[in-house]
PDB file of N, CA and C in Angstrom:
ATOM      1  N   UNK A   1      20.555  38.224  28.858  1.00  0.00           N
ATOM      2  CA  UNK A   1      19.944  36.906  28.714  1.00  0.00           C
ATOM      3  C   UNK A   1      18.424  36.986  28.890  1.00  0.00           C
ATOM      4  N   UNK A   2      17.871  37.869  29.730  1.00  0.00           N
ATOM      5  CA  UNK A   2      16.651  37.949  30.093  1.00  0.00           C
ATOM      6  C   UNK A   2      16.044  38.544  28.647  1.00  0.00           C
ATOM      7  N   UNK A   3      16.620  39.248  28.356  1.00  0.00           N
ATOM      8  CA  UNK A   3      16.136  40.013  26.966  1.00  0.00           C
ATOM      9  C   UNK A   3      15.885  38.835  26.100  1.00  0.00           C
ATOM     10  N   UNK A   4      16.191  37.541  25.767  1.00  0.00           N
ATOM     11  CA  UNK A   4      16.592  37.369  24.801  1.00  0.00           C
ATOM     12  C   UNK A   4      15.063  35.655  24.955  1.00  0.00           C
ATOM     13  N   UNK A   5      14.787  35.802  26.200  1.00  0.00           N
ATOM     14  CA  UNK A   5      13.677  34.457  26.489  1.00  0.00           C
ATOM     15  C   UNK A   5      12.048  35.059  25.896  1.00  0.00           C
ATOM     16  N   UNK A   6      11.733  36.374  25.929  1.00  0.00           N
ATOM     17  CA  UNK A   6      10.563  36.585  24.917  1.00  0.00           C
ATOM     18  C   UNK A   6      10.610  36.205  23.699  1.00  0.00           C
ATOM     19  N   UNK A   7      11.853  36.068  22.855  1.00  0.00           N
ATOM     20  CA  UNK A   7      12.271  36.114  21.591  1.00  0.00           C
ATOM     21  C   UNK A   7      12.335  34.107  21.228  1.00  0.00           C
ATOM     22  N   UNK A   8      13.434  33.860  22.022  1.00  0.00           N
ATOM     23  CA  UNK A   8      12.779  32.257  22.419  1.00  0.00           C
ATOM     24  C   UNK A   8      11.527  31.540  22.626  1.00  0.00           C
ATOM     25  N   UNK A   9      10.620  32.189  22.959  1.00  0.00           N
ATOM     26  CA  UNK A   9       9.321  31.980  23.343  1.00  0.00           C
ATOM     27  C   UNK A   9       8.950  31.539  21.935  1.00  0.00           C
ATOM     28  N   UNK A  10       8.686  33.196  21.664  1.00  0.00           N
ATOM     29  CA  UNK A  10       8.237  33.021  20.151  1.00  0.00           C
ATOM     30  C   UNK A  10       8.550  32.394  18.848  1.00  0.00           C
ATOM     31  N   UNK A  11       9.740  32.063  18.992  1.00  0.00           N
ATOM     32  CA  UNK A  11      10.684  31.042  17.903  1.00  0.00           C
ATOM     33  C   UNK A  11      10.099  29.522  18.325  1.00  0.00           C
ATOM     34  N   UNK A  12       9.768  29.048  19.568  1.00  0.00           N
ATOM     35  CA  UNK A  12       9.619  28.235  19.711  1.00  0.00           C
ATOM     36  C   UNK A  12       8.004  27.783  19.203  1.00  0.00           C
ATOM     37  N   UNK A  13       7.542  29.188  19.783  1.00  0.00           N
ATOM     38  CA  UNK A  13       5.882  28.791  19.131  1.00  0.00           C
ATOM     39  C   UNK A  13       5.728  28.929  17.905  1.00  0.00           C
ATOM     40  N   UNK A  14       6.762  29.507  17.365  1.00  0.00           N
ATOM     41  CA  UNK A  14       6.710  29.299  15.504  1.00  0.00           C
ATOM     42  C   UNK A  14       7.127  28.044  14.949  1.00  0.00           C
ATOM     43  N   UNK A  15       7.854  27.458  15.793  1.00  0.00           N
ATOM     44  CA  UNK A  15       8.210  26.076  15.465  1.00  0.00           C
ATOM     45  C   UNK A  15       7.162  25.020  15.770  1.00  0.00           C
ATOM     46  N   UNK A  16       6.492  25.290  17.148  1.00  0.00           N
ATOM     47  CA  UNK A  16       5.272  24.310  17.122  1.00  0.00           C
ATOM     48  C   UNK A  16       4.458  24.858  16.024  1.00  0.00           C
ATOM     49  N   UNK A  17       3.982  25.372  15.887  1.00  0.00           N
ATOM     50  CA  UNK A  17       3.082  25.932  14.502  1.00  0.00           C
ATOM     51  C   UNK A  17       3.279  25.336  13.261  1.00  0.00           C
ATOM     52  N   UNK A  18       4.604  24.827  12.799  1.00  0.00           N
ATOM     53  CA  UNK A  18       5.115  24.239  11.929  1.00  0.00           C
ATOM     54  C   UNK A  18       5.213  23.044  11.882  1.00  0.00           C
ATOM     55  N   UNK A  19       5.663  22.364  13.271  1.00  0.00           N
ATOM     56  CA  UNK A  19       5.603  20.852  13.713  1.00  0.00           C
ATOM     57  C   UNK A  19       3.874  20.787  13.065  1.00  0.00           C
ATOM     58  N   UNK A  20       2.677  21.170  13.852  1.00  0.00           N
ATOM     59  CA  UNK A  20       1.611  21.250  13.929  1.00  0.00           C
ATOM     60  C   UNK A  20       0.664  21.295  12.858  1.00  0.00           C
ATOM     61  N   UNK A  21       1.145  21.827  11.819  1.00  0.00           N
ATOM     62  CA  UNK A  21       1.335  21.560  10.098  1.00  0.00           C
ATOM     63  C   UNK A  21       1.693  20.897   9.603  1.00  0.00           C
ATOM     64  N   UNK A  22       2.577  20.160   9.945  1.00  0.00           N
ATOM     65  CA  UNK A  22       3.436  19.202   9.134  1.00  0.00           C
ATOM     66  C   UNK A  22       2.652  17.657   9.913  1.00  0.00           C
ATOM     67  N   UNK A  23       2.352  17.929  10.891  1.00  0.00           N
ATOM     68  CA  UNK A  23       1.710  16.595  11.780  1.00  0.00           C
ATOM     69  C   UNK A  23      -0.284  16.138  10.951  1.00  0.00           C
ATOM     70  N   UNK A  24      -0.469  17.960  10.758  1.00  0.00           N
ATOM     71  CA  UNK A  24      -2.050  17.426  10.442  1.00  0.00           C
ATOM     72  C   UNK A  24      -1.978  17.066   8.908  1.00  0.00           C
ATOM     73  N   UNK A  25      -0.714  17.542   8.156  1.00  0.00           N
ATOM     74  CA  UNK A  25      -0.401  17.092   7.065  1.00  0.00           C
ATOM     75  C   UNK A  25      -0.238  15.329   6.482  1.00  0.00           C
ATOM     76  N   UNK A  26       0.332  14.802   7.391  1.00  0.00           N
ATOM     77  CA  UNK A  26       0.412  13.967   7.218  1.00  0.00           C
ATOM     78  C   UNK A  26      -0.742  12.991   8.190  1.00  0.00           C
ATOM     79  N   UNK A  27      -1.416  13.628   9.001  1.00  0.00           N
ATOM     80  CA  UNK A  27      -2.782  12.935   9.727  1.00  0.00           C
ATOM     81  C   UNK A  27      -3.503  12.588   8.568  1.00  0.00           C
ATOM     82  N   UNK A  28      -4.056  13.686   7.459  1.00  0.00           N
ATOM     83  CA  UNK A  28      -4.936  14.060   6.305  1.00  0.00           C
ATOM     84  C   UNK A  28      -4.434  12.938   5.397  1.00  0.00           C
ATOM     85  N   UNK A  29      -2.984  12.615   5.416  1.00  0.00           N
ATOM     86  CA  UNK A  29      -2.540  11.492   4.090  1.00  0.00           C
ATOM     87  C   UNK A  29      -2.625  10.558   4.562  1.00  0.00           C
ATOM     88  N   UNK A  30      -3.007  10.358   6.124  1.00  0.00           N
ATOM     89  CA  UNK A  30      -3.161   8.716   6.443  1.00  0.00           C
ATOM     90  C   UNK A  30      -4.925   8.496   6.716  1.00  0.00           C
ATOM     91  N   UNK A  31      -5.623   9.460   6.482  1.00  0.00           N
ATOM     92  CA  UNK A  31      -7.185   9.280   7.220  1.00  0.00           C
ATOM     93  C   UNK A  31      -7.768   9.735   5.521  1.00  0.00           C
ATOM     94  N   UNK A  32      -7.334  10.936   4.593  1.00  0.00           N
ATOM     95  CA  UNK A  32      -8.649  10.716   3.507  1.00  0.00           C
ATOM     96  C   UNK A  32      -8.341   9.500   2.763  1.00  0.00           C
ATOM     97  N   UNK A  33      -7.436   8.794   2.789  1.00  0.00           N
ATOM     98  CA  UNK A  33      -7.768   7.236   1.970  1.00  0.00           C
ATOM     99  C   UNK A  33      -8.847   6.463   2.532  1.00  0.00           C
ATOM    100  N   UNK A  34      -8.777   6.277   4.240  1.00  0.00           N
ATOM    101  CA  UNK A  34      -9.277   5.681   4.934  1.00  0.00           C
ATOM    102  C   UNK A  34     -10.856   6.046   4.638  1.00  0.00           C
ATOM    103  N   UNK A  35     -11.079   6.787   4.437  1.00  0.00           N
ATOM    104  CA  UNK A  35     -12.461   7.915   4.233  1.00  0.00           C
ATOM    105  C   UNK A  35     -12.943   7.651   3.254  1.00  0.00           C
ATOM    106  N   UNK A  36     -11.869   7.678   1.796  1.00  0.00           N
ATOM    107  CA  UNK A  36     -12.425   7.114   0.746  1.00  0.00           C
ATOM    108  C   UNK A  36     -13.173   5.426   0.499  1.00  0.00           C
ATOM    109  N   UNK A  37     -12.037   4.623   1.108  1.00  0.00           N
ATOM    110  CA  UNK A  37     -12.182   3.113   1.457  1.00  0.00           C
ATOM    111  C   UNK A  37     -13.648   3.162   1.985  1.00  0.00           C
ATOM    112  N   UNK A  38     -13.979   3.641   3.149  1.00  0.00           N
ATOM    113  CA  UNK A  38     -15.119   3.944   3.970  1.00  0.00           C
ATOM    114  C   UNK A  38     -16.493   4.209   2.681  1.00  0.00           C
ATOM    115  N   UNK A  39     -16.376   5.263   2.311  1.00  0.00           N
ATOM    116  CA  UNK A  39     -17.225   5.814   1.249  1.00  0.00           C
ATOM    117  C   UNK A  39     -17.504   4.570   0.045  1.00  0.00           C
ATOM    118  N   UNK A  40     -16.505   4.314  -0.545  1.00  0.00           N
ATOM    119  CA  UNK A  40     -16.509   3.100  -1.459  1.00  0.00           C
ATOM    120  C   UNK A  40     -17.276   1.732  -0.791  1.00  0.00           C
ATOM    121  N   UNK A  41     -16.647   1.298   0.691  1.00  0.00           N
ATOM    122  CA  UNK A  41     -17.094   0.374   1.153  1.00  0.00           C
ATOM    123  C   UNK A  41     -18.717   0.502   1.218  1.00  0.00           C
ATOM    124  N   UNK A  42     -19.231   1.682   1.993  1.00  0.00           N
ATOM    125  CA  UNK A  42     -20.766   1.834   2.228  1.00  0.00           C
ATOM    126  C   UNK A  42     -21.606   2.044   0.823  1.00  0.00           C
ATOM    127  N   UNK A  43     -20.857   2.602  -0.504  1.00  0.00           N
ATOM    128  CA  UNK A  43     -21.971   2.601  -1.514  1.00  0.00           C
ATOM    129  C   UNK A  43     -21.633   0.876  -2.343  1.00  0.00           C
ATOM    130  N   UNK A  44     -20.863   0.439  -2.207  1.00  0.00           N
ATOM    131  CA  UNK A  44     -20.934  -1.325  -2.668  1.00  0.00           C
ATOM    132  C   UNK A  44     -22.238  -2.005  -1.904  1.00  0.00           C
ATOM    133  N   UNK A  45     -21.859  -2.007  -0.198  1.00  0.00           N
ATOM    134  CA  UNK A  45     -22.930  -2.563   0.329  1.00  0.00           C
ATOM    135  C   UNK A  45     -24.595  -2.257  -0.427  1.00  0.00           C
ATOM    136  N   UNK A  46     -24.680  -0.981   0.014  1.00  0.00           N
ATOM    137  CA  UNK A  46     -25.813  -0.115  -0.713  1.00  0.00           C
ATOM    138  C   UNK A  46     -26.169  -0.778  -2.226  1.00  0.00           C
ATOM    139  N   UNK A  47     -25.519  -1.169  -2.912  1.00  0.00           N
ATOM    140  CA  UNK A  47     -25.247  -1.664  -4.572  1.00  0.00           C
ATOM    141  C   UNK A  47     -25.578  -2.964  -4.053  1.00  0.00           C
ATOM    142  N   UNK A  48     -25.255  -3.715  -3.382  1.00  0.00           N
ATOM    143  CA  UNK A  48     -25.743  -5.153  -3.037  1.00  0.00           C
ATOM    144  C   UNK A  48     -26.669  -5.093  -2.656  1.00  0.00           C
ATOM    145  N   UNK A  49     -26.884  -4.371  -1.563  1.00  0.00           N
ATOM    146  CA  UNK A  49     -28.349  -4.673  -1.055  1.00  0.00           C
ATOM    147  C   UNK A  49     -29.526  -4.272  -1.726  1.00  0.00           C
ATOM    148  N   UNK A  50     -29.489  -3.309  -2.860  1.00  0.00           N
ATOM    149  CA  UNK A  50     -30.447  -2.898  -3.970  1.00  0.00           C
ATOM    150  C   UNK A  50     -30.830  -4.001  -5.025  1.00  0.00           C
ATOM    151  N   UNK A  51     -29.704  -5.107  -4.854  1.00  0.00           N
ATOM    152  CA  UNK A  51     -29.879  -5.762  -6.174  1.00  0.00           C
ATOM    153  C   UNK A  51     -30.465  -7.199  -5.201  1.00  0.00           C
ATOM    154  N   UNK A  52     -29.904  -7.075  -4.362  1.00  0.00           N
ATOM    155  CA  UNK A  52     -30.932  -8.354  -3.187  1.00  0.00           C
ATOM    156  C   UNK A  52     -32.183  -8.134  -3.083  1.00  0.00           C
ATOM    157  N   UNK A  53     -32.469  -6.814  -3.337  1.00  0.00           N
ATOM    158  CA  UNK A  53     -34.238  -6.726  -2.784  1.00  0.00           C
ATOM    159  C   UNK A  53     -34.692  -7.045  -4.121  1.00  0.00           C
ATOM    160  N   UNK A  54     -33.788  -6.627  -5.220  1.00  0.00           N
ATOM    161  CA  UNK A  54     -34.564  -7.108  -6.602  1.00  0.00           C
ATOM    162  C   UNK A  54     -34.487  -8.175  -7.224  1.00  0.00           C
ATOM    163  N   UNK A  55     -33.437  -9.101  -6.567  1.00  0.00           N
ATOM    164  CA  UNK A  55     -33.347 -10.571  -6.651  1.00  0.00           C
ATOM    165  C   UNK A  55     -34.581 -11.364  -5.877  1.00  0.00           C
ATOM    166  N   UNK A  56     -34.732 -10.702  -4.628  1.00  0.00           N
ATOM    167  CA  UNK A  56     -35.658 -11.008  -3.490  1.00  0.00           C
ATOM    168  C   UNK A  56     -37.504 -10.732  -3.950  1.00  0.00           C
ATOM    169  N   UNK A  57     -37.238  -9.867  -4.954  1.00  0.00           N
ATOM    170  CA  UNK A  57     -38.835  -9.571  -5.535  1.00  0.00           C
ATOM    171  C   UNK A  57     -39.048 -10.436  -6.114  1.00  0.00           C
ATOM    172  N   UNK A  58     -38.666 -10.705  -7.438  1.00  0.00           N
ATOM    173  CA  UNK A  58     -38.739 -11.641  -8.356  1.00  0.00           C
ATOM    174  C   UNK A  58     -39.067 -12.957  -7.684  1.00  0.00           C
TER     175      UNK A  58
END
């Protein structure tokens, strides 16, 4: 039995390794939309506020 808990060890840390993959996998499919939204949101503002200063010149 003693023989057999190094071997457990390592099965187990191959399994977190995999959990740990599969977790940042799906972190990445819930945060680069969010990122994109983000990106889109800040160059609209940017697009408004360019056309305010040139509304604002005139």
């Amino acid at each position: 039995m003693a023989d057999l808990i190094p071997y457990r060890i390592d099965y187990l840390a191959y399994q977190l390794k995999i959990t740990n993959k599969i977790l940042f996998l799906i972190f990445l499919a819930l945060v680069i939309p969010k990122i994109i939204d983000l990106i889109i949101y800040i160059y609209k503002s940017f697009r408004n506020k360019k056309n305010w200063l040139i509304v604002k010149s005139n």
